[in-house]
N, C-alpha and C. Protein backbone atom coordinates (compact mmCIF):
# COMPACT_ATOMS: atom_id res chain seq x y z
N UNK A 1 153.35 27.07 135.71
CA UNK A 1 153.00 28.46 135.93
C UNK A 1 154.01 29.41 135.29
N UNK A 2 155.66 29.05 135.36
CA UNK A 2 156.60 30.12 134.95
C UNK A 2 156.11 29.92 133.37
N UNK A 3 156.29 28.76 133.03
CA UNK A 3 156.62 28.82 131.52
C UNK A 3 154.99 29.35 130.70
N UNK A 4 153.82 28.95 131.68
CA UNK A 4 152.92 29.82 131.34
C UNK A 4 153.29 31.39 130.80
N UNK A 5 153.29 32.29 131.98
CA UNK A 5 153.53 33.48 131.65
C UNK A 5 154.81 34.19 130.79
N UNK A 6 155.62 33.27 130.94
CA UNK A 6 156.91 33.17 129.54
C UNK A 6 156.11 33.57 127.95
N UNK A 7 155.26 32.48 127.93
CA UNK A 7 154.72 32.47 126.58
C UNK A 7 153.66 33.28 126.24
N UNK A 8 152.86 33.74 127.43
CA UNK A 8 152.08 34.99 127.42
C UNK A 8 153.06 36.26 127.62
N UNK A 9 154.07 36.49 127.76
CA UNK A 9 155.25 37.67 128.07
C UNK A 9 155.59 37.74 126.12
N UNK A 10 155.41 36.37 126.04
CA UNK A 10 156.57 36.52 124.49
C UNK A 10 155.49 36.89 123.27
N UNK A 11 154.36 36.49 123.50
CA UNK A 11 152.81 37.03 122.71
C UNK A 11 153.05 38.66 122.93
N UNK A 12 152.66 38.88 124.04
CA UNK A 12 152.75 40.43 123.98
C UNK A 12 153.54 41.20 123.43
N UNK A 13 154.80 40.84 123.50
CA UNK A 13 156.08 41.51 122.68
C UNK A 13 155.99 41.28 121.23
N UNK A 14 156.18 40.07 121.12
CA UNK A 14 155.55 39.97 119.67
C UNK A 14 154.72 40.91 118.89
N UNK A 15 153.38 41.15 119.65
CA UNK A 15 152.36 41.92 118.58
C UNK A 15 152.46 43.36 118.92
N UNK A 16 153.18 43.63 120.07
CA UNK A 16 153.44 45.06 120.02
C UNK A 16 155.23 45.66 119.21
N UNK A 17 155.55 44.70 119.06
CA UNK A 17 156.87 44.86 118.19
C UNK A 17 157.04 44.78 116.79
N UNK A 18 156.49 43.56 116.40
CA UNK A 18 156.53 43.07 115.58
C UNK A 18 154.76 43.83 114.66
N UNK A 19 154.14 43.92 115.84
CA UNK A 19 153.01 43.55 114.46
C UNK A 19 151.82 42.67 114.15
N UNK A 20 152.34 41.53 115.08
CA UNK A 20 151.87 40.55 114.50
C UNK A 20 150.19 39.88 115.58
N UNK A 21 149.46 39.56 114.48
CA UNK A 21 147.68 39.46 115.18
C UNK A 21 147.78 38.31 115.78
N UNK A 22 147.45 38.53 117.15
CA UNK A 22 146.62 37.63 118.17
C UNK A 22 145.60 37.60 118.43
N UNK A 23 144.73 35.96 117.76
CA UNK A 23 143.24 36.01 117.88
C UNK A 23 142.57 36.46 119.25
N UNK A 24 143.26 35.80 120.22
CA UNK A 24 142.57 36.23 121.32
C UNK A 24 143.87 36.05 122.85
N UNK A 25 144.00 37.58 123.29
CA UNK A 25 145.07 37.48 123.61
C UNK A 25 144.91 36.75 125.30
N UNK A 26 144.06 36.99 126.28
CA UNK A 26 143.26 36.82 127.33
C UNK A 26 142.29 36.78 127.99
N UNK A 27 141.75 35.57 128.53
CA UNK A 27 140.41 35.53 128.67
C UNK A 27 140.07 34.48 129.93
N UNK A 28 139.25 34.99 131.18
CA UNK A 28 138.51 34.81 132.21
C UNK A 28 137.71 33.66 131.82
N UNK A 29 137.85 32.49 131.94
CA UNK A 29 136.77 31.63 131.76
C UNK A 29 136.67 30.51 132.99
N UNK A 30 135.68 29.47 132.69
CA UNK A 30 135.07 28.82 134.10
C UNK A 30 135.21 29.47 134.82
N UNK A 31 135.03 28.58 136.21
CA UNK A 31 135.35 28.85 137.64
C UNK A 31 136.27 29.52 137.51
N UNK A 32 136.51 30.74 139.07
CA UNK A 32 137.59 31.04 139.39
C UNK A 32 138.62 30.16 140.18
N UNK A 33 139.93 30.66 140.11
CA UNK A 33 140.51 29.40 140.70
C UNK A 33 140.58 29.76 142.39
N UNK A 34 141.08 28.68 142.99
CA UNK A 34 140.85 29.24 144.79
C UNK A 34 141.19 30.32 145.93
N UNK A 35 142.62 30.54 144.34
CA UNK A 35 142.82 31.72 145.04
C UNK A 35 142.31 33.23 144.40
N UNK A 36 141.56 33.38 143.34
CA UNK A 36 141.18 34.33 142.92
C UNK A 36 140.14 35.43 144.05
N UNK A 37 140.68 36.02 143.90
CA UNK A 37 139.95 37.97 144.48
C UNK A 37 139.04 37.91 143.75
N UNK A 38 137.74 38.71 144.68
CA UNK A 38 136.49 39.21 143.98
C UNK A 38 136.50 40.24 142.90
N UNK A 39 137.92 40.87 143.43
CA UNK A 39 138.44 42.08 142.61
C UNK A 39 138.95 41.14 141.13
N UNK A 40 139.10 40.35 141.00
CA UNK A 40 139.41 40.21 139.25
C UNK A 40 138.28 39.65 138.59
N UNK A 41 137.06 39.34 139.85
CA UNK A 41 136.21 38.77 138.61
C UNK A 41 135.07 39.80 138.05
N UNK A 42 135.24 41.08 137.96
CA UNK A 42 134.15 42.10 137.30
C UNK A 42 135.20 42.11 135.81
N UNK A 43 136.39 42.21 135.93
CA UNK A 43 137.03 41.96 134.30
C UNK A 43 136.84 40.79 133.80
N UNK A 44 136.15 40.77 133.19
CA UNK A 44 135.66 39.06 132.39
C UNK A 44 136.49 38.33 131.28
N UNK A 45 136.94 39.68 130.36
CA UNK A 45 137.50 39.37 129.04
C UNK A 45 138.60 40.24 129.33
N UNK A 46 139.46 40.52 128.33
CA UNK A 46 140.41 41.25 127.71
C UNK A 46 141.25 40.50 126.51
N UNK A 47 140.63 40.70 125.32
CA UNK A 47 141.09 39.53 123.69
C UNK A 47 141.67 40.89 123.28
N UNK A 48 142.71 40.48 122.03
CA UNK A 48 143.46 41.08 120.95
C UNK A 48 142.63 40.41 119.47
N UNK A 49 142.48 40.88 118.81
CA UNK A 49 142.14 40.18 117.31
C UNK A 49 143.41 40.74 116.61
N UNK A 50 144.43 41.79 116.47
CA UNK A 50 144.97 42.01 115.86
C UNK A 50 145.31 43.10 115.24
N UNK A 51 143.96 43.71 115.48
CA UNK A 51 143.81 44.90 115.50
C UNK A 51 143.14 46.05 116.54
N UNK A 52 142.48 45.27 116.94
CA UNK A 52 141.89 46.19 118.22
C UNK A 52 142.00 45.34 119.70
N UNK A 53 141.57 45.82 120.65
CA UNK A 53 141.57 45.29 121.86
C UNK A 53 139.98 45.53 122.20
N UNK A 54 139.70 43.91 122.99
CA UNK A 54 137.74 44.14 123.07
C UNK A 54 138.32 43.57 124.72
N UNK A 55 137.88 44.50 125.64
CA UNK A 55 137.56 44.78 127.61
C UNK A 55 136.20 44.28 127.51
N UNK A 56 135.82 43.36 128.45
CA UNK A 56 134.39 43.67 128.73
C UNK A 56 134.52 43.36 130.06
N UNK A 57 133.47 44.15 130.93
CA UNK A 57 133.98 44.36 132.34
C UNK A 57 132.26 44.60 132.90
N UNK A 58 132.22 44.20 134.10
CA UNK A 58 130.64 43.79 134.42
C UNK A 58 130.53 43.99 136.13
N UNK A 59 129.79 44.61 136.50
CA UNK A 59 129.42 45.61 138.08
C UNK A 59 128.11 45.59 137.56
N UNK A 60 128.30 46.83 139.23
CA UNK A 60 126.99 46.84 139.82
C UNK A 60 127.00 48.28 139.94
N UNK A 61 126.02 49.18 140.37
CA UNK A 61 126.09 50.89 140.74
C UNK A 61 124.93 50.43 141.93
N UNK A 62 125.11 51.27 142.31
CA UNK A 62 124.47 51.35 144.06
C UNK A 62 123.73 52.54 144.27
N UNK A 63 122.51 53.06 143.60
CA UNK A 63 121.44 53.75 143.58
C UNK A 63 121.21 54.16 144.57
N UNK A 64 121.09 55.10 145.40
CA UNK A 64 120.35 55.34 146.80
C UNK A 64 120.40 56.93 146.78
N UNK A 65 118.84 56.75 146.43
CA UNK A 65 117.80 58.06 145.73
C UNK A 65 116.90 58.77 146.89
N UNK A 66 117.40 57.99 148.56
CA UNK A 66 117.00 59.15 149.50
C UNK A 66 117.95 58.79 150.78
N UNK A 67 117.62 58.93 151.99
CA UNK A 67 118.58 58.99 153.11
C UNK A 67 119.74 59.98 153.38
N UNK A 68 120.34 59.11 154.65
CA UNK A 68 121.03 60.48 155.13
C UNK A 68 122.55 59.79 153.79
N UNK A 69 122.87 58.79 153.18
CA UNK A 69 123.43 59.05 152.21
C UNK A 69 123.23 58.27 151.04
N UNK A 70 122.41 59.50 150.36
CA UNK A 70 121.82 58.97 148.85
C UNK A 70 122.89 59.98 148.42
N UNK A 71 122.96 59.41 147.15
CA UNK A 71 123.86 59.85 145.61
C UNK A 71 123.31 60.26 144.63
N UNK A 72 122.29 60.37 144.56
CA UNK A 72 121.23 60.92 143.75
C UNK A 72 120.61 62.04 143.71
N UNK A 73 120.89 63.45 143.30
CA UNK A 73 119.96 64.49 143.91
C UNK A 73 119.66 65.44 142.67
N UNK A 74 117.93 65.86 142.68
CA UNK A 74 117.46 66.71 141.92
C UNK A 74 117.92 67.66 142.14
N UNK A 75 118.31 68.41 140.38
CA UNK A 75 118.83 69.59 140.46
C UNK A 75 118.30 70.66 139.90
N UNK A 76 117.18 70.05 138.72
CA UNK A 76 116.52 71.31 138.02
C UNK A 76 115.18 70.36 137.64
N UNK A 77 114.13 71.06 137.72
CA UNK A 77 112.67 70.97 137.02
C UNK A 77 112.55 71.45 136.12
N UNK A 78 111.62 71.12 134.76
CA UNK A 78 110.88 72.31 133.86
C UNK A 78 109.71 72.31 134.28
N UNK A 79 109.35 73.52 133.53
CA UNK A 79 108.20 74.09 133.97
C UNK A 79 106.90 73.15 133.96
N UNK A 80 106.89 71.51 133.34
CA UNK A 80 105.64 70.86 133.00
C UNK A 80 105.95 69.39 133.78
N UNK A 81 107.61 69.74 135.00
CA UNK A 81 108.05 68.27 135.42
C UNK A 81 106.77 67.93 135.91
N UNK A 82 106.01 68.69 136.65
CA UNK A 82 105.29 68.43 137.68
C UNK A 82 103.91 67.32 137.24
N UNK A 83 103.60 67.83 136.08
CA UNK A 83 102.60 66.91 135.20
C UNK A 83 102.57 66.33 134.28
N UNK A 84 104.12 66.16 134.14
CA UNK A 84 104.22 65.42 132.82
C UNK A 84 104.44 63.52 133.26
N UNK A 85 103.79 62.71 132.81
CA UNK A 85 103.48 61.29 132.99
C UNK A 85 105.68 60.64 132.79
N UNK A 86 106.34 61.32 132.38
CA UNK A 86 107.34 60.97 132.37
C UNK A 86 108.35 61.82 132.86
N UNK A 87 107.83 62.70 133.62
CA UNK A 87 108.69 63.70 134.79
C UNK A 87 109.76 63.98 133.53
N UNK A 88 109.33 64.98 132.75
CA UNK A 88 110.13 65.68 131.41
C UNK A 88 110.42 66.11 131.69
N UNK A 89 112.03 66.66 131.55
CA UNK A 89 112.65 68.21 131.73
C UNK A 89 113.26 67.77 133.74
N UNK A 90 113.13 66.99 134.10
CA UNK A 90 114.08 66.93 135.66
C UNK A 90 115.25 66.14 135.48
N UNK A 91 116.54 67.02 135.39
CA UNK A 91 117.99 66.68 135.60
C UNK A 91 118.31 66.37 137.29
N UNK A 92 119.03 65.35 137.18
CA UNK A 92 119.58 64.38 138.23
C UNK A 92 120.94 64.54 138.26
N UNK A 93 121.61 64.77 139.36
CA UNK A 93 123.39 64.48 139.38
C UNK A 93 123.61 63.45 140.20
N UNK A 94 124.30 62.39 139.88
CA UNK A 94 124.82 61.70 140.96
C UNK A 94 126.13 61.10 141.31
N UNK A 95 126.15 60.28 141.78
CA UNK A 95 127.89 60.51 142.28
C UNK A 95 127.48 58.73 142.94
N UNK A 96 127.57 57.26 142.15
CA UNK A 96 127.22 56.35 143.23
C UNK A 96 128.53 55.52 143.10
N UNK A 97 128.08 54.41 143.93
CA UNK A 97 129.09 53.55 144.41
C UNK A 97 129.07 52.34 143.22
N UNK A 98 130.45 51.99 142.70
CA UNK A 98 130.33 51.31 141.86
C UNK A 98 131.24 49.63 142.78
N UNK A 99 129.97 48.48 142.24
CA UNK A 99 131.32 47.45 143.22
C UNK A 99 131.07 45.90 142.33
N UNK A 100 131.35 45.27 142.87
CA UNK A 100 131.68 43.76 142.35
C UNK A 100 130.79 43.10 141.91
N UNK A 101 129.99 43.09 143.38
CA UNK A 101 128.88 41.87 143.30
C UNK A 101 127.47 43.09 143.60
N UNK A 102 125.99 42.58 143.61
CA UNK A 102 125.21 43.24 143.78
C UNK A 102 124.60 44.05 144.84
N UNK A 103 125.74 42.98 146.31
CA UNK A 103 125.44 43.97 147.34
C UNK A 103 126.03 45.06 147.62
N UNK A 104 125.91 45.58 148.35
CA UNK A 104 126.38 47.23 148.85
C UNK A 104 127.50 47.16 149.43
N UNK A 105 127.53 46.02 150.08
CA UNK A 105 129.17 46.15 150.67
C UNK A 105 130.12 45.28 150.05
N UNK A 106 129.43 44.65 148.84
CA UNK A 106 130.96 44.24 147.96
C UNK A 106 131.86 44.84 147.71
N UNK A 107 132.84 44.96 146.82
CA UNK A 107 134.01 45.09 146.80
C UNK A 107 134.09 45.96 146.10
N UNK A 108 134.56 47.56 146.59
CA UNK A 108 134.61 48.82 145.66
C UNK A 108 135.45 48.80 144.70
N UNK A 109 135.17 49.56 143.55
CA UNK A 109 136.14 49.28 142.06
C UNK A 109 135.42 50.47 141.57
N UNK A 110 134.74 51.36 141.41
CA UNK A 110 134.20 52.54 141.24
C UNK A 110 133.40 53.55 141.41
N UNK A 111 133.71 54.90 141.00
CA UNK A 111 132.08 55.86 141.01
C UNK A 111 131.66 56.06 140.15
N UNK A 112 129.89 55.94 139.70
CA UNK A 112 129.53 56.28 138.59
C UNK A 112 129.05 57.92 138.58
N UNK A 113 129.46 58.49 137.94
CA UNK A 113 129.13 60.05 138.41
C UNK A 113 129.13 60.80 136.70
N UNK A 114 128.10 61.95 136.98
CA UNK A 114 126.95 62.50 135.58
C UNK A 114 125.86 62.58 135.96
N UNK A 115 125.52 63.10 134.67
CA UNK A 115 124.15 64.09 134.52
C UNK A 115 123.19 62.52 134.11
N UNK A 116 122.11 62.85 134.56
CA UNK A 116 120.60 62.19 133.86
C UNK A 116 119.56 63.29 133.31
N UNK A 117 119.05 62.91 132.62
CA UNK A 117 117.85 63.81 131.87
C UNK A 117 116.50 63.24 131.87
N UNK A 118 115.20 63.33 132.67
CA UNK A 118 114.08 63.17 131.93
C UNK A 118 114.21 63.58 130.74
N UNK A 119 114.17 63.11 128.99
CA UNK A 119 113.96 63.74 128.17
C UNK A 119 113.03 63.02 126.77
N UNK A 120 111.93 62.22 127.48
CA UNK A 120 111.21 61.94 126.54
C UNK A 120 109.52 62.46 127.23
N UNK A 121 108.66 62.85 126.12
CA UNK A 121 107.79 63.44 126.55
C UNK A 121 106.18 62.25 127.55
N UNK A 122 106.78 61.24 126.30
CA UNK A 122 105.46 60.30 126.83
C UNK A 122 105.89 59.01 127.48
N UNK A 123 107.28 58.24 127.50
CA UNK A 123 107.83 57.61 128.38
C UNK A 123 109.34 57.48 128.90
N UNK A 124 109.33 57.17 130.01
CA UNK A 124 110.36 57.42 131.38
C UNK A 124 111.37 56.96 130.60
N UNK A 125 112.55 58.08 129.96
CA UNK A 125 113.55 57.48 129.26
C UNK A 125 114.55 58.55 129.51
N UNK A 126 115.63 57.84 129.91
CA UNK A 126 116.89 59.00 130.35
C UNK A 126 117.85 59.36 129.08
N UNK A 127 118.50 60.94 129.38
CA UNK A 127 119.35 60.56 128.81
C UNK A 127 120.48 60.87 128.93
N UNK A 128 121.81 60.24 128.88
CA UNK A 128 122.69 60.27 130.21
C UNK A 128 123.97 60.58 129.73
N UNK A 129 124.80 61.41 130.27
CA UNK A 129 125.79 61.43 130.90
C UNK A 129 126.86 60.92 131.68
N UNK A 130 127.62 60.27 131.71
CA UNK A 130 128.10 59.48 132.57
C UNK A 130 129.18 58.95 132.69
N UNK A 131 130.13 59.23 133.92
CA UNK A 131 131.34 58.49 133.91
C UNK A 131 132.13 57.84 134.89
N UNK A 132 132.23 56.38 134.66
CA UNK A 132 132.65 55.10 135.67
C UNK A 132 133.94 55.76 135.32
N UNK A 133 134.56 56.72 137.02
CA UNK A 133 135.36 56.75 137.21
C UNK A 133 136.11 55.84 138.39
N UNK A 134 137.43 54.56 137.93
CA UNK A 134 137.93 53.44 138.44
C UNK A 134 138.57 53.84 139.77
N UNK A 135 138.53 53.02 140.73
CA UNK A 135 139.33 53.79 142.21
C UNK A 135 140.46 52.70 142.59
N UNK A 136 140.07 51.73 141.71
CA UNK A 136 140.75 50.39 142.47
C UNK A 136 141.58 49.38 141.03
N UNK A 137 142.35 48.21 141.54
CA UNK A 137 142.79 47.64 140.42
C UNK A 137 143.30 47.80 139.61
N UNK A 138 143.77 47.11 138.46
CA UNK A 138 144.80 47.31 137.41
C UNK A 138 143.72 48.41 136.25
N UNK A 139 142.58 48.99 136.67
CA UNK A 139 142.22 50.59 136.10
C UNK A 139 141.92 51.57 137.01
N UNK A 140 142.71 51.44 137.72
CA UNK A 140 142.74 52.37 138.99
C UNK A 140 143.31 54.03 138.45
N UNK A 141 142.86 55.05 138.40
CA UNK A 141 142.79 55.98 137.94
C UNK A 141 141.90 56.62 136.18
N UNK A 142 141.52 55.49 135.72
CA UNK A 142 141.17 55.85 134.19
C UNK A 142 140.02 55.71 134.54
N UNK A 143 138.91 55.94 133.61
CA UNK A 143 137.68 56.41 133.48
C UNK A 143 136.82 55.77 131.82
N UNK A 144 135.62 55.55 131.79
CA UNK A 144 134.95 55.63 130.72
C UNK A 144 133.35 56.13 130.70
N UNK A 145 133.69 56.75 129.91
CA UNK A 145 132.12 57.66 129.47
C UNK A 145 130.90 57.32 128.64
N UNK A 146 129.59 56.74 129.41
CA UNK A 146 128.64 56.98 128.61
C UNK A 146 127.88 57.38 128.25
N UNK A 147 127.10 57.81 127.06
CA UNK A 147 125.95 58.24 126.52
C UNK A 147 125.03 57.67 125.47
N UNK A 148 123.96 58.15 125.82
CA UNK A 148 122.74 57.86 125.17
C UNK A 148 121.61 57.69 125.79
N UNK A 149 120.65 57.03 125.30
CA UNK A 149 119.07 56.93 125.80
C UNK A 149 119.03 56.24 126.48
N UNK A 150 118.57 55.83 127.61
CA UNK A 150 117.86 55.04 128.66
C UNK A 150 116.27 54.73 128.61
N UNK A 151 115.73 53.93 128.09
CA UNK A 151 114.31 53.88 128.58
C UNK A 151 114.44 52.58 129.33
N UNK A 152 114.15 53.54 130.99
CA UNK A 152 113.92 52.74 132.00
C UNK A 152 113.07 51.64 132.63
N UNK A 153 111.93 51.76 131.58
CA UNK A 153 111.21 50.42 131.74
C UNK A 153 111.49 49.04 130.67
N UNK A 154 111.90 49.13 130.38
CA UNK A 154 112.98 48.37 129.51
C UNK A 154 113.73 47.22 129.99
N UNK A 155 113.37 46.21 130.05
CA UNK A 155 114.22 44.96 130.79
C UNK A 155 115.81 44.78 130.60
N UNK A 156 115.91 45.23 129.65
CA UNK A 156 117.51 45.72 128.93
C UNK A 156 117.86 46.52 127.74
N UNK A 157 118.65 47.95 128.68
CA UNK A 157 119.09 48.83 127.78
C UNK A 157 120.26 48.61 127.52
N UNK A 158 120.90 49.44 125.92
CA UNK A 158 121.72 49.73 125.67
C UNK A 158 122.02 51.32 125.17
N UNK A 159 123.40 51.78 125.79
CA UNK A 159 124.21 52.79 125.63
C UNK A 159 125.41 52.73 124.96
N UNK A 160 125.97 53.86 124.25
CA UNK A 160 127.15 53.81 123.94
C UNK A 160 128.20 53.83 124.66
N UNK A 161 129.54 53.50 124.27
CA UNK A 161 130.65 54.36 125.13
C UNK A 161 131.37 54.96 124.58
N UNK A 162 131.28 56.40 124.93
CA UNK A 162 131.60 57.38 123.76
C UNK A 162 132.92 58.00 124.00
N UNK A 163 134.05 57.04 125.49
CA UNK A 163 134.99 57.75 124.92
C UNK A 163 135.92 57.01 126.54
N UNK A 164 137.10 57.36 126.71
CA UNK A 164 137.52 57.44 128.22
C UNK A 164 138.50 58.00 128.62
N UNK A 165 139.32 57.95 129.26
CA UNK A 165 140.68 58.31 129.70
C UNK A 165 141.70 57.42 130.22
N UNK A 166 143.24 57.74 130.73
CA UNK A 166 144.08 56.53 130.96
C UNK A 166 144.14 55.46 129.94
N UNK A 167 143.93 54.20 130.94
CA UNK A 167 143.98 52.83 129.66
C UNK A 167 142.88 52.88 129.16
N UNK A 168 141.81 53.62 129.05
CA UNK A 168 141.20 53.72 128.60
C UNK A 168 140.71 54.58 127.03
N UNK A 169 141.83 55.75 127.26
CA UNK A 169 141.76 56.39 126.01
C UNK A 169 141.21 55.74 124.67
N UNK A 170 140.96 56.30 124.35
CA UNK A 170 139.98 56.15 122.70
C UNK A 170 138.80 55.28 122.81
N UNK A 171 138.15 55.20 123.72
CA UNK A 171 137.26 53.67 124.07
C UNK A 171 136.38 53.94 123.28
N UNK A 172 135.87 53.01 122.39
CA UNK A 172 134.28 53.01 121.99
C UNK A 172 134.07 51.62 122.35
N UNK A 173 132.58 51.08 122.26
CA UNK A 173 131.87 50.48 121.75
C UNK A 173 130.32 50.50 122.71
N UNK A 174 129.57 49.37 123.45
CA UNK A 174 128.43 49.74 124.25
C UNK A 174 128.67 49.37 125.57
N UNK A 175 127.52 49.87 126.09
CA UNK A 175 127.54 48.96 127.64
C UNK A 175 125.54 48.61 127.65
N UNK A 176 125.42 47.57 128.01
CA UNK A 176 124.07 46.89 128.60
C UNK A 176 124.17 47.36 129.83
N UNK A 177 122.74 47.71 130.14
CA UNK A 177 122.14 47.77 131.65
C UNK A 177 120.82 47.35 131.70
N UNK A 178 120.55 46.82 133.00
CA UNK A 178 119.26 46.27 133.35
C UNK A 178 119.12 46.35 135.02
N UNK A 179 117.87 46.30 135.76
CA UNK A 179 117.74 46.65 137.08
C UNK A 179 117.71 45.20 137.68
N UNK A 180 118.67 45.30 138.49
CA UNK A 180 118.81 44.28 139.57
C UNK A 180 117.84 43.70 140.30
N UNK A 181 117.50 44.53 141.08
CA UNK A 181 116.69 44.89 142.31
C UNK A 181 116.71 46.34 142.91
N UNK A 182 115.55 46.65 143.39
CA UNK A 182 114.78 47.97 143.60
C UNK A 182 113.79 48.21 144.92
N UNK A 183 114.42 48.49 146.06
CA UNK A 183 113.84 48.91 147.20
C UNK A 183 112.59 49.80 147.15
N UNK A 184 111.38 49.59 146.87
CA UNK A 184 110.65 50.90 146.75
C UNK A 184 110.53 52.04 148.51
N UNK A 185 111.07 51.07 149.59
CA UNK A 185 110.39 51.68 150.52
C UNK A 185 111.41 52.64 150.84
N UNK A 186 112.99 52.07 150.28
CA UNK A 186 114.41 52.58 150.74
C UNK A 186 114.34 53.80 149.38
N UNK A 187 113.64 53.63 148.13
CA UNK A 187 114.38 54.27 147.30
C UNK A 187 115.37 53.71 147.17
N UNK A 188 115.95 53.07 146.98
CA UNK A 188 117.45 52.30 146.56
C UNK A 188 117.29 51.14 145.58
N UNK A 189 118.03 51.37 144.59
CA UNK A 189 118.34 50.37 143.29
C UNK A 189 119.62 49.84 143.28
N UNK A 190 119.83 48.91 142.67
CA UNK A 190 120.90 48.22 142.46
C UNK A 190 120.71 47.63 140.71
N UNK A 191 121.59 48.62 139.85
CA UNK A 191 121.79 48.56 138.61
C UNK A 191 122.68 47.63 138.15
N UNK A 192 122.88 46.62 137.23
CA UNK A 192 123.85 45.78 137.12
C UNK A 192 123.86 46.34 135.17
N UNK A 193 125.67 46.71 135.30
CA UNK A 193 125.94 46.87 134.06
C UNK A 193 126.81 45.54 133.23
N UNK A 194 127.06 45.86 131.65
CA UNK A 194 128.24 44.75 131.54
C UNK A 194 128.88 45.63 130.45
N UNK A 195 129.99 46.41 130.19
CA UNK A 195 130.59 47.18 129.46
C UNK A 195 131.32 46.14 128.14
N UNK A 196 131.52 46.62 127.10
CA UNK A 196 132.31 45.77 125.87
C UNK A 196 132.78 47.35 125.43
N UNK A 197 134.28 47.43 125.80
CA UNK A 197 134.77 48.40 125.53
C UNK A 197 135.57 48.05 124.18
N UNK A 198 135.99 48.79 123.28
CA UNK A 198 137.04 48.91 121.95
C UNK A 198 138.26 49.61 122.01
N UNK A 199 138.99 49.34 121.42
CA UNK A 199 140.36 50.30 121.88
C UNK A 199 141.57 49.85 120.62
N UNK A 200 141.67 50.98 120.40
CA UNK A 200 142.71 50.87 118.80
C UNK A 200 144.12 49.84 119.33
N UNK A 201 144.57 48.99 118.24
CA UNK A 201 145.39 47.91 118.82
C UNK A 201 145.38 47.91 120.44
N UNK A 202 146.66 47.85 120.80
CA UNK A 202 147.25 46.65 121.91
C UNK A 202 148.29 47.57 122.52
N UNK A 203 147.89 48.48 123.77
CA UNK A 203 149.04 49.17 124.29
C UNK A 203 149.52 48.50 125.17
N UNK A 204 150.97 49.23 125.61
CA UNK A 204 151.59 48.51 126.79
C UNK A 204 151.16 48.00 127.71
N UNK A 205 150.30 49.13 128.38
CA UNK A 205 149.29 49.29 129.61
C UNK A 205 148.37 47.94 129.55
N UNK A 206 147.53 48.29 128.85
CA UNK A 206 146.69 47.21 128.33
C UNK A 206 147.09 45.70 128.70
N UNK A 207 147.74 45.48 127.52
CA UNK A 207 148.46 44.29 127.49
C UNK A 207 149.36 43.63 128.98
N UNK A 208 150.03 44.52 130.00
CA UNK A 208 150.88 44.76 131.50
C UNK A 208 149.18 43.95 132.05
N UNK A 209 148.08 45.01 131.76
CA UNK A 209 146.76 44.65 133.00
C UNK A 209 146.45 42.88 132.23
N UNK A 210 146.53 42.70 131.19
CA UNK A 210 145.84 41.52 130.89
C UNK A 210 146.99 40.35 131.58
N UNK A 211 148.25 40.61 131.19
CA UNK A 211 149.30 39.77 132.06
C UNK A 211 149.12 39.61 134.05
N UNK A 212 149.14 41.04 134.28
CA UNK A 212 148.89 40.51 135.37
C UNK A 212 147.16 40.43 136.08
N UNK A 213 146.35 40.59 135.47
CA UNK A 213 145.05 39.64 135.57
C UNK A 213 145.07 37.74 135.33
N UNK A 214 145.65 37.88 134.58
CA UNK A 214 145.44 36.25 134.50
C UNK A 214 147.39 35.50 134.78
N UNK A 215 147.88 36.19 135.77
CA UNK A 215 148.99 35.60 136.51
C UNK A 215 148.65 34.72 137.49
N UNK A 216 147.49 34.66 137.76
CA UNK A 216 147.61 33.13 138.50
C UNK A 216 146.79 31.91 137.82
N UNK A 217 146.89 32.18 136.08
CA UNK A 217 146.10 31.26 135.67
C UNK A 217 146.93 30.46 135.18
């Protein structure tokens, strides 16, 4: 175990000192081990190629579109929401629970909070706003933002990620979404995302969360 993280301590210094490319600096694979937290397994990846850093990180959002506490609430109509076959022109704000696993009382790690848009005329396609701001874990305070189209009947969409904050700064690349499961009687969804974030080389930060993510491997 020591001399493990020795040689993952001396990688990191290396390519942030020196320079020098690491194909792949850390990475989540098989089983977890016995003592692993639910909390490290939504971070899947975290690799170096050498030049950039590729996160990919995978939740759930917790939809609940009525009750005494839904996260979901209409804020504006146009003038044709009412008859248009793809409810055009109705903006949504919401504010939901972001967590581990697919149920509701897994293990909190964020809020997803932003704008939605009805904004296609002839099918149900969003278009969004949005930002998984982190509450918990080694991205506990940073944030990432997405945008683009949603068409919600769609077995699997993709969005961009157009940007973030903290360890997150400069983020590009996409995130996949697809619907879990969908209460029609509750109004309540359960969205399952999987993010592949980008990030110019290999910062301290970065590199500190990938060390101590995989310290008990």
């Amino acid at each position: 175990m020591a001399k493990l993280l020795t040689c993952l301590m001396l990688i990191v210094i290396s390519s942030l000192s020196m320079g020098l490319p690491s194909s792949t600096y850390a990475r989540k694979t098989g089983p977890p081990s016995p003592d692993s937290t639910e909390k490290e397994l939504w971070i899947q990846d975290i690799s170096y190629d050498g030049r950039q850093t590729i996160v990919t990180i995978h939740f759930y959002v917790q939809d609940l579109l009525a009750g005494e506490n839904k996260t979901v609430f209409v804020v504006a109509n146009a003038s044709i929401t009412a008859d248009s076959p793809s409810d055009f022109g109705q903006v949504r704000v919401l504010d939901d629970l972001v967590t581990v696993g697919p149920d509701y009382y897994s293990t909190p790690i964020a809020r997803a909070q932003g704008l939605i848009t009805y904004a296609d005329l002839n099918v149900a396609a969003l278009a969004m706003n949005m930002n998984f701001v982190f509450t918990s874990g080694i991205f506990d305070g940073s944030t990432i933002c997405i945008l683009g189209r949603n068409q919600i009947n769609l077995p699997e969409r993709e969005v961009a990620v157009a940007g973030g904050t903290g360890i997150f700064r400069n983020a590009g690349g996409y995130a996949l979404t697809k619907l879990y499961s969908y209460d029609v009687e509750k109004e309540y969804g359960v969205l399952e995302y999987t993010l592949y974030v980008t990030l110019p080389g290999l910062s301290p930060r970065m590199a500190a969360a990938a060390t101590a993510l995989h310290a008990d491997v």
